[in-house]
N, C-alpha and C. Protein backbone atom coordinates (compact mmCIF):
# COMPACT_ATOMS: atom_id res chain seq x y z
N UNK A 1 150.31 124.32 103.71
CA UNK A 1 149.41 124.90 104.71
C UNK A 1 148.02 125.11 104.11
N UNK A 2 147.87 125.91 102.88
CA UNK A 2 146.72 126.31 101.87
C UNK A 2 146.05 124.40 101.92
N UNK A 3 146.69 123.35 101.54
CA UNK A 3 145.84 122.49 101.41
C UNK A 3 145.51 121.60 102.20
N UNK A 4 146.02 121.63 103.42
CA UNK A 4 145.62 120.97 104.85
C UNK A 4 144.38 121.93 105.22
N UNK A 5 144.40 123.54 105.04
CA UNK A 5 143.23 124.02 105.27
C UNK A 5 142.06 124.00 104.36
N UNK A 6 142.25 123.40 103.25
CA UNK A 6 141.13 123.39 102.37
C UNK A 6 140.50 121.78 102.70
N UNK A 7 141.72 121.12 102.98
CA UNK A 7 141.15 119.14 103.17
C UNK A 7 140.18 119.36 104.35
N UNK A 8 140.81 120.45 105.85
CA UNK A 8 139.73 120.61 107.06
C UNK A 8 138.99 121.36 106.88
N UNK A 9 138.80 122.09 105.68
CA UNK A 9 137.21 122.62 105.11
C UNK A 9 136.12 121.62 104.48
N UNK A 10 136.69 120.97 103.57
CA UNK A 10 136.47 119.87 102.96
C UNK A 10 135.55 118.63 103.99
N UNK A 11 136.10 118.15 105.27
CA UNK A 11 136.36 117.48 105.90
C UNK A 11 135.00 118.23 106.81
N UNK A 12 134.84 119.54 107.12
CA UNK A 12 133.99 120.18 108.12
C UNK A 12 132.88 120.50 107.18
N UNK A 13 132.94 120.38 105.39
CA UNK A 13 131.63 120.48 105.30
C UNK A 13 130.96 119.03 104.95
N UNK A 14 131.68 118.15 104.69
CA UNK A 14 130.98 116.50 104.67
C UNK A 14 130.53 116.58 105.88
N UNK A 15 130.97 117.03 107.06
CA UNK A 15 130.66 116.50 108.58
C UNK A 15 129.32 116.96 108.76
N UNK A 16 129.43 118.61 108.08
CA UNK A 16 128.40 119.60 108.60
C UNK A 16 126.63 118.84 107.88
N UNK A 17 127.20 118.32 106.33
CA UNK A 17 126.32 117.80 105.34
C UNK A 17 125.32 116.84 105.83
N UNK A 18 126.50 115.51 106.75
CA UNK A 18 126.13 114.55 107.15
C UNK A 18 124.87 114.72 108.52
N UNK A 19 125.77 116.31 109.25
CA UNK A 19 124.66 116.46 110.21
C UNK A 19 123.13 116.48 110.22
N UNK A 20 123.58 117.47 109.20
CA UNK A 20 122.18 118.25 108.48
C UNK A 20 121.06 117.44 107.99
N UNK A 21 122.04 116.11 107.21
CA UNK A 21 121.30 115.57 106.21
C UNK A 21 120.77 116.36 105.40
N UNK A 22 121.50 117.55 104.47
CA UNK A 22 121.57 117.85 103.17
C UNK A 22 121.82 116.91 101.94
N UNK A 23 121.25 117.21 100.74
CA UNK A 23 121.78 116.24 99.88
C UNK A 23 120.92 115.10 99.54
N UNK A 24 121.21 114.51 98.52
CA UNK A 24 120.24 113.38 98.17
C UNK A 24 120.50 112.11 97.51
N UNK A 25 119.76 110.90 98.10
CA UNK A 25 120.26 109.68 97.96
C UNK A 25 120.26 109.28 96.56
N UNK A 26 120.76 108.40 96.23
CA UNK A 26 120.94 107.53 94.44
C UNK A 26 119.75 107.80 93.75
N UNK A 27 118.25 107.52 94.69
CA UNK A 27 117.10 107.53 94.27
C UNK A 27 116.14 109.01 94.42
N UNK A 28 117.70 109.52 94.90
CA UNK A 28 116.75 110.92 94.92
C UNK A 28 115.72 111.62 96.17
N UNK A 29 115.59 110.48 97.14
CA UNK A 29 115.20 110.61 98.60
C UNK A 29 115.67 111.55 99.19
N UNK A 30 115.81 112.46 100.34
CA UNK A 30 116.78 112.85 101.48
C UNK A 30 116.72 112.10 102.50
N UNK A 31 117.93 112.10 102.64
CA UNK A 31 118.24 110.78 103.89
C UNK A 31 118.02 112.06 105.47
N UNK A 32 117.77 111.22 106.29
CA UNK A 32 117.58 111.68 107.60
C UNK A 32 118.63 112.24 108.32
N UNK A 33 118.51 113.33 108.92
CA UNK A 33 119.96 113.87 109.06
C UNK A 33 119.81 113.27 110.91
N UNK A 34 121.55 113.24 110.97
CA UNK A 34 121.84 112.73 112.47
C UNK A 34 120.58 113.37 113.88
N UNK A 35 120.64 114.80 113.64
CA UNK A 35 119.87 115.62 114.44
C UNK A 35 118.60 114.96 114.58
N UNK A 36 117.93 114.67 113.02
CA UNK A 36 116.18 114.07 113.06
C UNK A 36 116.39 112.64 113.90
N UNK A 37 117.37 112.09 113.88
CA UNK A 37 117.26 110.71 113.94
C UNK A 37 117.56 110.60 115.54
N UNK A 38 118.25 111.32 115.93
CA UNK A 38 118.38 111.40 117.61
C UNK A 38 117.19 112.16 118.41
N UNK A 39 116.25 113.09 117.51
CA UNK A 39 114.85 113.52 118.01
C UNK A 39 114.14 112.64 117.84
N UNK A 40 114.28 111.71 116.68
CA UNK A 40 113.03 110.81 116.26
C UNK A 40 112.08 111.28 115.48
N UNK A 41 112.26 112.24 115.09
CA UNK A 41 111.82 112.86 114.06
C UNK A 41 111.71 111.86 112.39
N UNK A 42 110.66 112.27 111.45
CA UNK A 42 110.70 111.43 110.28
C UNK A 42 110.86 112.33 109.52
N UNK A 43 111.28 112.15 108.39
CA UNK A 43 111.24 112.65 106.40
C UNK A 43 110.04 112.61 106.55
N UNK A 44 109.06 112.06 106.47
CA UNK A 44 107.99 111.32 105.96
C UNK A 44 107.66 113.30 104.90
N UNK A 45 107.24 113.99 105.48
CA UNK A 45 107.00 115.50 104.90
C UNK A 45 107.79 115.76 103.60
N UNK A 46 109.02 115.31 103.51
CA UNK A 46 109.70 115.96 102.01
C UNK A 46 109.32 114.65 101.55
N UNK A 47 108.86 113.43 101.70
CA UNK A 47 108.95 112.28 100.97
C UNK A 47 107.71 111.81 100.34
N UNK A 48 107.71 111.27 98.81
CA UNK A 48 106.46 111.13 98.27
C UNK A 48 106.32 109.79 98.00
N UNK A 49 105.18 109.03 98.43
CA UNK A 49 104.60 108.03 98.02
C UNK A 49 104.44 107.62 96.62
N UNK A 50 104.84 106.71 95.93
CA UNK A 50 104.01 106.00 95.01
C UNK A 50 102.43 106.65 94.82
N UNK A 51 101.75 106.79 93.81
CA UNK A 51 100.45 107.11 93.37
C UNK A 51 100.06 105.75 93.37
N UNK A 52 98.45 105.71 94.02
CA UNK A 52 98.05 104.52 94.17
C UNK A 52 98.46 103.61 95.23
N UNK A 53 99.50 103.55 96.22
CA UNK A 53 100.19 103.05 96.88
C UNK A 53 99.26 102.66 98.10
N UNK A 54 98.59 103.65 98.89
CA UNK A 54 98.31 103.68 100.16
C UNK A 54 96.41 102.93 99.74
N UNK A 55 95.96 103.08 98.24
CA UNK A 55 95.03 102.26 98.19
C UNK A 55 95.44 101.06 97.53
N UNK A 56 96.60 100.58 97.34
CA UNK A 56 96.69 98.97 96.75
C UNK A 56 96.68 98.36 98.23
N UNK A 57 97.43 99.03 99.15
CA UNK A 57 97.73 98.64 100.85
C UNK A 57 96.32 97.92 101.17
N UNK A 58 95.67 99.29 100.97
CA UNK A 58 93.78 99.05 101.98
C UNK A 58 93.29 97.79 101.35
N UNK A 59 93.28 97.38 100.19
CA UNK A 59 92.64 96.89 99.08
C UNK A 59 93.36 95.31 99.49
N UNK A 60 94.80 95.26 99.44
CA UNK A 60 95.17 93.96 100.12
C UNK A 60 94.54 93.70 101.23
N UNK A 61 94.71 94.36 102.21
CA UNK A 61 94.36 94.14 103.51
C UNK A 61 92.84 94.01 103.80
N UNK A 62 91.81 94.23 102.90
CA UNK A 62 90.79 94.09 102.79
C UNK A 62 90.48 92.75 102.02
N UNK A 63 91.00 92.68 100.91
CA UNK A 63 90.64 90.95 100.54
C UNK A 63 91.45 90.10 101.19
N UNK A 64 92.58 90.67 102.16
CA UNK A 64 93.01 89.45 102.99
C UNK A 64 92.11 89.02 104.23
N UNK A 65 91.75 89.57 104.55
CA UNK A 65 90.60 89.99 105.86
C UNK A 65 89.66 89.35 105.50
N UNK A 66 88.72 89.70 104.50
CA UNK A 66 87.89 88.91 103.73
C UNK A 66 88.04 87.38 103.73
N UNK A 67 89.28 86.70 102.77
CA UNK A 67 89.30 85.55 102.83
C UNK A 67 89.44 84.93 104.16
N UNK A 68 90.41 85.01 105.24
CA UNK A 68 90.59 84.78 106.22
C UNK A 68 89.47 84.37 106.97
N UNK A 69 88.55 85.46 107.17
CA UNK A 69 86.78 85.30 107.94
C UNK A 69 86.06 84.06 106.99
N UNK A 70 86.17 83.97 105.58
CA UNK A 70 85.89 83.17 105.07
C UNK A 70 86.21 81.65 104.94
N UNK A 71 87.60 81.56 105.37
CA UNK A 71 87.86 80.52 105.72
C UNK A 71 88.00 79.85 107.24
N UNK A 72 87.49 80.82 108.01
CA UNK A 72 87.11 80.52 109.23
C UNK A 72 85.77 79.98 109.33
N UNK A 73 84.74 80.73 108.76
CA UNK A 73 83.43 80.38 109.06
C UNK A 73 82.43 79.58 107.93
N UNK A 74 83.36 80.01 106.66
CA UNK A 74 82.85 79.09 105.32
C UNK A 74 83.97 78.40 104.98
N UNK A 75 84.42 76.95 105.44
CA UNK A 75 85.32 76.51 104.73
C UNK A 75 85.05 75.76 103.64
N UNK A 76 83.82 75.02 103.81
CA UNK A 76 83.45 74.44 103.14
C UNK A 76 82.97 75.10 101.26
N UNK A 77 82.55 76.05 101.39
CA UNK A 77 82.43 76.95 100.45
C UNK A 77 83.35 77.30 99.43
N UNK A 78 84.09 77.80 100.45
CA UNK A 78 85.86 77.92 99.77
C UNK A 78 86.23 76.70 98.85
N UNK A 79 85.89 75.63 99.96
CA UNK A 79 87.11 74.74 98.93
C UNK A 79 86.11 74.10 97.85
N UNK A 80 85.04 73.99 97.96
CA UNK A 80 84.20 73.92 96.30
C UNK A 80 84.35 75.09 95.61
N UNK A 81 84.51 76.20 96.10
CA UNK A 81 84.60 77.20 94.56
C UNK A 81 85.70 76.68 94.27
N UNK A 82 86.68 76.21 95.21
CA UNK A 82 88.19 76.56 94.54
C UNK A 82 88.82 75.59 93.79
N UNK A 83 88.52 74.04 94.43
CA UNK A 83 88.59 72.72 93.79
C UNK A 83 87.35 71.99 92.92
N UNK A 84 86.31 72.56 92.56
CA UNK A 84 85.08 72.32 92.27
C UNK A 84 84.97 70.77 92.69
N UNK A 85 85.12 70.47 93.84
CA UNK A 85 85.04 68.91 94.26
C UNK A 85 84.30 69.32 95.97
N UNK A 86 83.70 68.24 95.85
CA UNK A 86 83.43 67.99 97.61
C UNK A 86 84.13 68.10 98.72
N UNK A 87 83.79 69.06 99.84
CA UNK A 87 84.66 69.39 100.98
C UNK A 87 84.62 67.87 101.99
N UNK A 88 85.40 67.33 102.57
CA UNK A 88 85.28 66.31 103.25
C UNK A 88 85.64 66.86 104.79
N UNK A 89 85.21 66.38 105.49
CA UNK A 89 85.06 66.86 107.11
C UNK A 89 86.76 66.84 107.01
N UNK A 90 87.57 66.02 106.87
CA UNK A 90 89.26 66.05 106.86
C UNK A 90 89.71 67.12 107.00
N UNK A 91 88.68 68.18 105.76
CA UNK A 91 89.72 69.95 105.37
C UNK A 91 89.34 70.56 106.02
N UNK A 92 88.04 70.89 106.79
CA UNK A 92 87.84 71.76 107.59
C UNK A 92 88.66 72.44 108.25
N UNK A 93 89.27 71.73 109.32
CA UNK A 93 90.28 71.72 110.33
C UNK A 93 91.22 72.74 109.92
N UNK A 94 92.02 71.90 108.51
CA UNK A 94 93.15 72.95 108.12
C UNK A 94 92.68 74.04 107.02
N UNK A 95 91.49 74.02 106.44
CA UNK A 95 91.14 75.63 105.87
C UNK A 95 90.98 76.43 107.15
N UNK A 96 90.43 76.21 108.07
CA UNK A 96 90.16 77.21 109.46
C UNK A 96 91.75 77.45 109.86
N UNK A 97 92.69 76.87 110.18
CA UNK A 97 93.86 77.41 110.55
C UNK A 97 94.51 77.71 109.51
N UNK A 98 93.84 77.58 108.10
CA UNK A 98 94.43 78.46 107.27
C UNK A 98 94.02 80.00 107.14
N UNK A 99 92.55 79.87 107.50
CA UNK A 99 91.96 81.33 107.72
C UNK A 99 92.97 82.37 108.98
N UNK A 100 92.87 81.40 109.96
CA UNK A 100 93.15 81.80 111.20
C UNK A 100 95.17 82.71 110.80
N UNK A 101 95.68 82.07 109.87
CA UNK A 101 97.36 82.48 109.44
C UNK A 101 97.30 83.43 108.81
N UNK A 102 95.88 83.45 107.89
CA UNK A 102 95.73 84.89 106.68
C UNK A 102 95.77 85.94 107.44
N UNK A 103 94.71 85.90 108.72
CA UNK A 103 94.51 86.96 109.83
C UNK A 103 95.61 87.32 110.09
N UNK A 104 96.64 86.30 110.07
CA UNK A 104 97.48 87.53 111.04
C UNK A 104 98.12 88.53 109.78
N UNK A 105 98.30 87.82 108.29
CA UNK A 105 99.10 88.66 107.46
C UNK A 105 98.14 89.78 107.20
N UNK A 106 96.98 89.73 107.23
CA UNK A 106 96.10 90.65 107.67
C UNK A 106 95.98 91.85 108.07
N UNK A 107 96.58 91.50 109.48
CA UNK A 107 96.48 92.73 110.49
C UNK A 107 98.24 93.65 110.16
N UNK A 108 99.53 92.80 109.67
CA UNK A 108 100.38 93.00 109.29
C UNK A 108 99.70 93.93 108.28
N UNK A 109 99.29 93.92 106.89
CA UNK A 109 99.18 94.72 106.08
C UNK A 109 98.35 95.91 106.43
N UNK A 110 97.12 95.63 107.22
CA UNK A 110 96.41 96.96 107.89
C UNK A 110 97.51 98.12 108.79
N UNK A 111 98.49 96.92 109.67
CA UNK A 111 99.37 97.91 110.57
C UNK A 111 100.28 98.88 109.85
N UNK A 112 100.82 98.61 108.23
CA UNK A 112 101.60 99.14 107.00
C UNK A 112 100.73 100.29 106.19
N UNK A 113 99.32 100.09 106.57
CA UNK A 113 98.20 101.46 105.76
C UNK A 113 99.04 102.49 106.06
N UNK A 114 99.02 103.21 107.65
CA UNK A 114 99.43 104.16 107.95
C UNK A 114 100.58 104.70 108.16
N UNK A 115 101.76 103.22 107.77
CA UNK A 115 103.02 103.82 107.82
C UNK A 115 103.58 104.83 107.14
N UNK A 116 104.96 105.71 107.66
CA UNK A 116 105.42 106.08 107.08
C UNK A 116 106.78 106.04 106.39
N UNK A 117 107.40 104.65 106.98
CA UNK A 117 108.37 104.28 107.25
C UNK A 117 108.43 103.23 105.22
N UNK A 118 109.39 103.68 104.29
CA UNK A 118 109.24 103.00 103.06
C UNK A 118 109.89 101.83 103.78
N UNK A 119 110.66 101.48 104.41
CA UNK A 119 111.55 100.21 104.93
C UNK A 119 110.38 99.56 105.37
N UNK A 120 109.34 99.59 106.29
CA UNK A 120 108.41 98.91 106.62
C UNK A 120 107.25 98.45 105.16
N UNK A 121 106.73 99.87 104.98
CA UNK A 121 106.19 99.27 103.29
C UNK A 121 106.97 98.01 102.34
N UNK A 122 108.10 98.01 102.12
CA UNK A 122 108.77 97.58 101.38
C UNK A 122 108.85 95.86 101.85
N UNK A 123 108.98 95.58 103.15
CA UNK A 123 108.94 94.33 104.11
C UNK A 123 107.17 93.74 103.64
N UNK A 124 106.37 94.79 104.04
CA UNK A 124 105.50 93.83 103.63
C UNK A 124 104.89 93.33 102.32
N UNK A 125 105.02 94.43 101.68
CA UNK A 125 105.22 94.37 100.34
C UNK A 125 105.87 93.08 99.39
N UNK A 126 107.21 93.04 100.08
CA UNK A 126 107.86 91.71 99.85
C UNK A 126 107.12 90.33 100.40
N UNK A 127 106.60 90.36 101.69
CA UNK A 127 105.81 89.53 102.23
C UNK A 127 105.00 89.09 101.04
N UNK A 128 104.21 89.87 100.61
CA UNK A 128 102.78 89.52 100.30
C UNK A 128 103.22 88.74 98.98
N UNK A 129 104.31 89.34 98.47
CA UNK A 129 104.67 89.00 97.18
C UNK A 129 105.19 87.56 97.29
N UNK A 130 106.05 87.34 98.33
CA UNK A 130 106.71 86.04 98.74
C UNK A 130 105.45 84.78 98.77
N UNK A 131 104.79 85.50 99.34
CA UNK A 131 103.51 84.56 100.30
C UNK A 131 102.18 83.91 99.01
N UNK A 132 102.15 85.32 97.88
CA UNK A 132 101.08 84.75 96.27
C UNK A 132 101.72 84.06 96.01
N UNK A 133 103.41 84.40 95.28
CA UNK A 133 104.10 83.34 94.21
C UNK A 133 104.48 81.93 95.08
N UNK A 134 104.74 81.58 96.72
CA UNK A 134 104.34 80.08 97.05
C UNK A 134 102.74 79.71 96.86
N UNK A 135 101.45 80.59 97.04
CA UNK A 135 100.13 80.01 97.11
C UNK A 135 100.03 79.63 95.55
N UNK A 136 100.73 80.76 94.84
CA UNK A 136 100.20 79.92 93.11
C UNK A 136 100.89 78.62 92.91
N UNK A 137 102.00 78.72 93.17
CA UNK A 137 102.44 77.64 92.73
C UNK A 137 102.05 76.49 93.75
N UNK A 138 101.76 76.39 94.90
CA UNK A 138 101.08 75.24 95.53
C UNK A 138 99.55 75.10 94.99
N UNK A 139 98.58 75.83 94.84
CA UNK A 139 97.74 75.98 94.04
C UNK A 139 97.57 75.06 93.06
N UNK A 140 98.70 76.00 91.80
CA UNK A 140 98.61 75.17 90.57
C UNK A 140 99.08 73.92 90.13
N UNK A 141 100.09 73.17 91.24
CA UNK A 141 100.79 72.07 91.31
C UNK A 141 99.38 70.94 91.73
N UNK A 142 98.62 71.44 92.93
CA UNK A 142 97.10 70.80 93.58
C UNK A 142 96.45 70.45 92.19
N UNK A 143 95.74 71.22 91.81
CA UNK A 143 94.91 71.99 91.03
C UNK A 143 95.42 70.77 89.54
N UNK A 144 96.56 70.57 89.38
CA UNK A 144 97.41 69.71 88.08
C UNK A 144 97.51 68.71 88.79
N UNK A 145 97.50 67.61 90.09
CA UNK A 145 97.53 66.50 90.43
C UNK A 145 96.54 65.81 90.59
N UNK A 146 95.26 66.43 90.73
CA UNK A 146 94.10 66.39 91.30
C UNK A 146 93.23 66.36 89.75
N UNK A 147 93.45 67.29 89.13
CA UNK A 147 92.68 67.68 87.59
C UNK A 147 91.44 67.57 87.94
N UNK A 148 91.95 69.12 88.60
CA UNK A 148 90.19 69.27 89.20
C UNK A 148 90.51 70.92 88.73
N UNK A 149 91.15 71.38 87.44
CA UNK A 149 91.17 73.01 86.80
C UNK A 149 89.58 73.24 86.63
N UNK A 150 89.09 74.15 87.19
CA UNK A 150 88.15 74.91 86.50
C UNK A 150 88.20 76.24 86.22
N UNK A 151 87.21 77.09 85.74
CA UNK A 151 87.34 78.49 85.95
C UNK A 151 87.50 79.51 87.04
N UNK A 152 86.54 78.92 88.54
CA UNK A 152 87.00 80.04 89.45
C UNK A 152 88.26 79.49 89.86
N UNK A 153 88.94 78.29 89.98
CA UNK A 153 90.18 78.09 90.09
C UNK A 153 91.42 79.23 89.39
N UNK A 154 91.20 79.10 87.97
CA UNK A 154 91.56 79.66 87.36
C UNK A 154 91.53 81.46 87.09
N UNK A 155 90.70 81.63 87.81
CA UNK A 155 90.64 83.04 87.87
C UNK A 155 91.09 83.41 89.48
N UNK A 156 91.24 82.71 90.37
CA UNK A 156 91.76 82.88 91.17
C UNK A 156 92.96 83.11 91.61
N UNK A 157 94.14 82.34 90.51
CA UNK A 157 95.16 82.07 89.87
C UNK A 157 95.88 83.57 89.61
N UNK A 158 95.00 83.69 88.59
CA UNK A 158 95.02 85.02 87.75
C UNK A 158 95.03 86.31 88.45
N UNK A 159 93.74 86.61 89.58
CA UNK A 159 93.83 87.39 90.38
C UNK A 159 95.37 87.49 91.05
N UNK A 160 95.74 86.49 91.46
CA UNK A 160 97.57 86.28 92.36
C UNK A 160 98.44 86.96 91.67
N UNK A 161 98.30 86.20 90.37
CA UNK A 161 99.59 86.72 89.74
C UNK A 161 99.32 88.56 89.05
N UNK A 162 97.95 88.44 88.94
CA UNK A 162 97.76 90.07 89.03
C UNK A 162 98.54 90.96 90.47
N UNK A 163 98.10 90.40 91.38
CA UNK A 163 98.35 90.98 92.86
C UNK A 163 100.04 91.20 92.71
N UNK A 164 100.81 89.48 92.56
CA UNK A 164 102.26 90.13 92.52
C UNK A 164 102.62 90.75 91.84
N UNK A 165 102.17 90.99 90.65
CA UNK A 165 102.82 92.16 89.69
C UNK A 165 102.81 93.51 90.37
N UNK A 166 101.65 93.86 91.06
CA UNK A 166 101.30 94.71 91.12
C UNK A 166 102.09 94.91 92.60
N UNK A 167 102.25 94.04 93.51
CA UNK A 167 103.48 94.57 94.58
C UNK A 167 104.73 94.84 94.12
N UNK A 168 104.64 94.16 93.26
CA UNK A 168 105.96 93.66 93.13
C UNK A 168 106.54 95.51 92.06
N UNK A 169 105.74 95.78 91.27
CA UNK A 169 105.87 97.24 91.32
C UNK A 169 105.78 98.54 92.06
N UNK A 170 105.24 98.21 92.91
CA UNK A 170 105.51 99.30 93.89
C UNK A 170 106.40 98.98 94.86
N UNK A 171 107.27 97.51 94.97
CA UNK A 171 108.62 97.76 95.76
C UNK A 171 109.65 97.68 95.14
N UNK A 172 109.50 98.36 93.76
CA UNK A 172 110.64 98.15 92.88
C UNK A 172 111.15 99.63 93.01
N UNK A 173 109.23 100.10 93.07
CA UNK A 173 109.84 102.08 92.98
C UNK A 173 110.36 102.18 94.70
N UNK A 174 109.80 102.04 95.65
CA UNK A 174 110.08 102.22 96.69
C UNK A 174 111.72 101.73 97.03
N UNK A 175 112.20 100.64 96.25
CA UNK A 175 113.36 99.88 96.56
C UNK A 175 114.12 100.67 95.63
N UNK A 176 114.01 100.94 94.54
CA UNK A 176 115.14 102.44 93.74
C UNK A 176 115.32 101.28 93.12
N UNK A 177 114.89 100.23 92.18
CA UNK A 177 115.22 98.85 91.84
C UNK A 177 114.96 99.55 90.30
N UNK A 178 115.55 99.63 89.11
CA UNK A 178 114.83 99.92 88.05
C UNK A 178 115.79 98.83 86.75
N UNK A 179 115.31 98.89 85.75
CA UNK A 179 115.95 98.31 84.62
C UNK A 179 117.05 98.52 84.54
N UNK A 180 118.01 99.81 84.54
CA UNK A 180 119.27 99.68 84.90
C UNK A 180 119.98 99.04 85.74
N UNK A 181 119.69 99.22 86.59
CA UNK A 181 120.00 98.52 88.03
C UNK A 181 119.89 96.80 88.03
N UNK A 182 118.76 96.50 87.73
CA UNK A 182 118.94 95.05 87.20
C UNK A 182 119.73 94.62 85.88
N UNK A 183 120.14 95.24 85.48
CA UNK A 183 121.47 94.98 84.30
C UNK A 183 122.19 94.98 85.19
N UNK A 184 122.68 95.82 85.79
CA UNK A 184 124.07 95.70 86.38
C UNK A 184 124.14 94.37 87.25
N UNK A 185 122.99 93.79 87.75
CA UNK A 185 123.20 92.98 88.38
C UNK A 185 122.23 92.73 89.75
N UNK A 186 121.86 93.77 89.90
CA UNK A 186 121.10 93.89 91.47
C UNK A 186 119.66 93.05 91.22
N UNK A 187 119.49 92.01 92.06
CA UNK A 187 118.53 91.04 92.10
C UNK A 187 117.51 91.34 93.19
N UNK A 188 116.86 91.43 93.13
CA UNK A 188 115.11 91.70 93.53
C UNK A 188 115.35 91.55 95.35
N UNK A 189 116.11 90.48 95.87
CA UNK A 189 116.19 90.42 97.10
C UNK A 189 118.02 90.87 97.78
N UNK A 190 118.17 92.74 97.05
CA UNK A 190 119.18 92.76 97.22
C UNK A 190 119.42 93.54 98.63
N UNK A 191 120.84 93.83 98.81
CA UNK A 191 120.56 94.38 100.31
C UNK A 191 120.10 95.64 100.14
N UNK A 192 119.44 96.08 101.28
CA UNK A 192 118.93 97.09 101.78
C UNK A 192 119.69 97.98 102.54
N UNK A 193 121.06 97.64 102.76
CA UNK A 193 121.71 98.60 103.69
C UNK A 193 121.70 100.29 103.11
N UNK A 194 121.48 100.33 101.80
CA UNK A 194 122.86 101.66 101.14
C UNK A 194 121.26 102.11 101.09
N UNK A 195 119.56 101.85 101.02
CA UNK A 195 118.96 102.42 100.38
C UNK A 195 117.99 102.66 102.28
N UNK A 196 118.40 102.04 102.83
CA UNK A 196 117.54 101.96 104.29
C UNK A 196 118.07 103.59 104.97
N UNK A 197 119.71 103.81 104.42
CA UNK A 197 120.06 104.95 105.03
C UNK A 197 119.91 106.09 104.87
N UNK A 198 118.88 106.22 104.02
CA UNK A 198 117.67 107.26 103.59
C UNK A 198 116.26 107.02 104.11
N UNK A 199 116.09 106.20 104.60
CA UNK A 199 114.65 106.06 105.09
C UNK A 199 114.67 106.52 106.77
């Protein structure tokens, strides 16, 4: 009798825990309790940002914006700094609808400034990161067929792989991803279910 009433104590305070959303995730977050989540209510208040976070955001979204307008209205420009070779009427076309694609990742990273949501940070975050390490390496594959390397090429390069490092650390903290964790095994594009149910 004593331990059927201690298992439905047991049993009524996980329930009560789960309501509440008391308690704290692997990474140390508080997860959203049932109540917030049926008001619609956010964490965002007990939850702390990354330092630096909300200006690496602006700072993307500002040199993405940048290039984009630039390759809309200067294409020609672009592709001599970037290939130090002659623009031919051919590229126009597709640097402008290349400008025109940056825009939209653009307005994606501006719409992520003000989030509060780390699951949304973390998406674009991954984006941006996904989106440098294909431009370098299409880049530097061009750039080696062509043997047309120069310096702003090359520092352009550099800037990228600066940029992914630098996402790529702030969705490691946001993702609870750390050196342990990658020993055990957990790979950079792992699931998100167990860490989303805190956000």
């Amino acid at each position: 009798m004593d331990m059927k009433q201690s298992s439905g104590d047991l049993q009524s305070r996980l329930k009560t825990r789960k309501l509440l959303g008391v308690g704290e995730c692997e990474d140390g977050s508080v997860p959203l309790s049932k109540i917030s989540q049926i008001l619609g209510s956010d964490d965002h208040y007990i939850m702390n940002m990354p330092a630096g976070l909300r200006l690496w955001q602006v700072t993307t979204a500002v040199v993405f914006t940048s290039v984009s307008l630039l390759c809309i209205f200067f294409p020609v420009t672009i592709f001599n700094m970037l290939f130090s070779s002659e623009c031919g009427n051919d590229a126009v076309l597709p640097l402008r609808l290349f400008g025109a694609a940056i825009i939209c990742l653009a307005l994606l990273f501006w719409s992520s400034v003000k989030s509060l949501s780390r699951y949304i940070i973390r998406w674009t975050l991954l984006a941006e990161v996904l989106y440098l390490s294909l431009q370098v390496t299409v880049i530097w594959f061009t750039l080696w067929d062509t043997h047309h390397l120069s310096f702003p090429s090359l520092l352009v390069l550099v800037t990228m792989a600066m940029a992914i490092i630098i996402s790529l650390y702030f969705y490691s903290i946001l993702a609870g991803i750390t050196f342990k964790t990658l020993l055990r095994g957990r790979a950079l594009f792992a699931d998100f279910t167990q860490h989303d149910k805190c956000d």
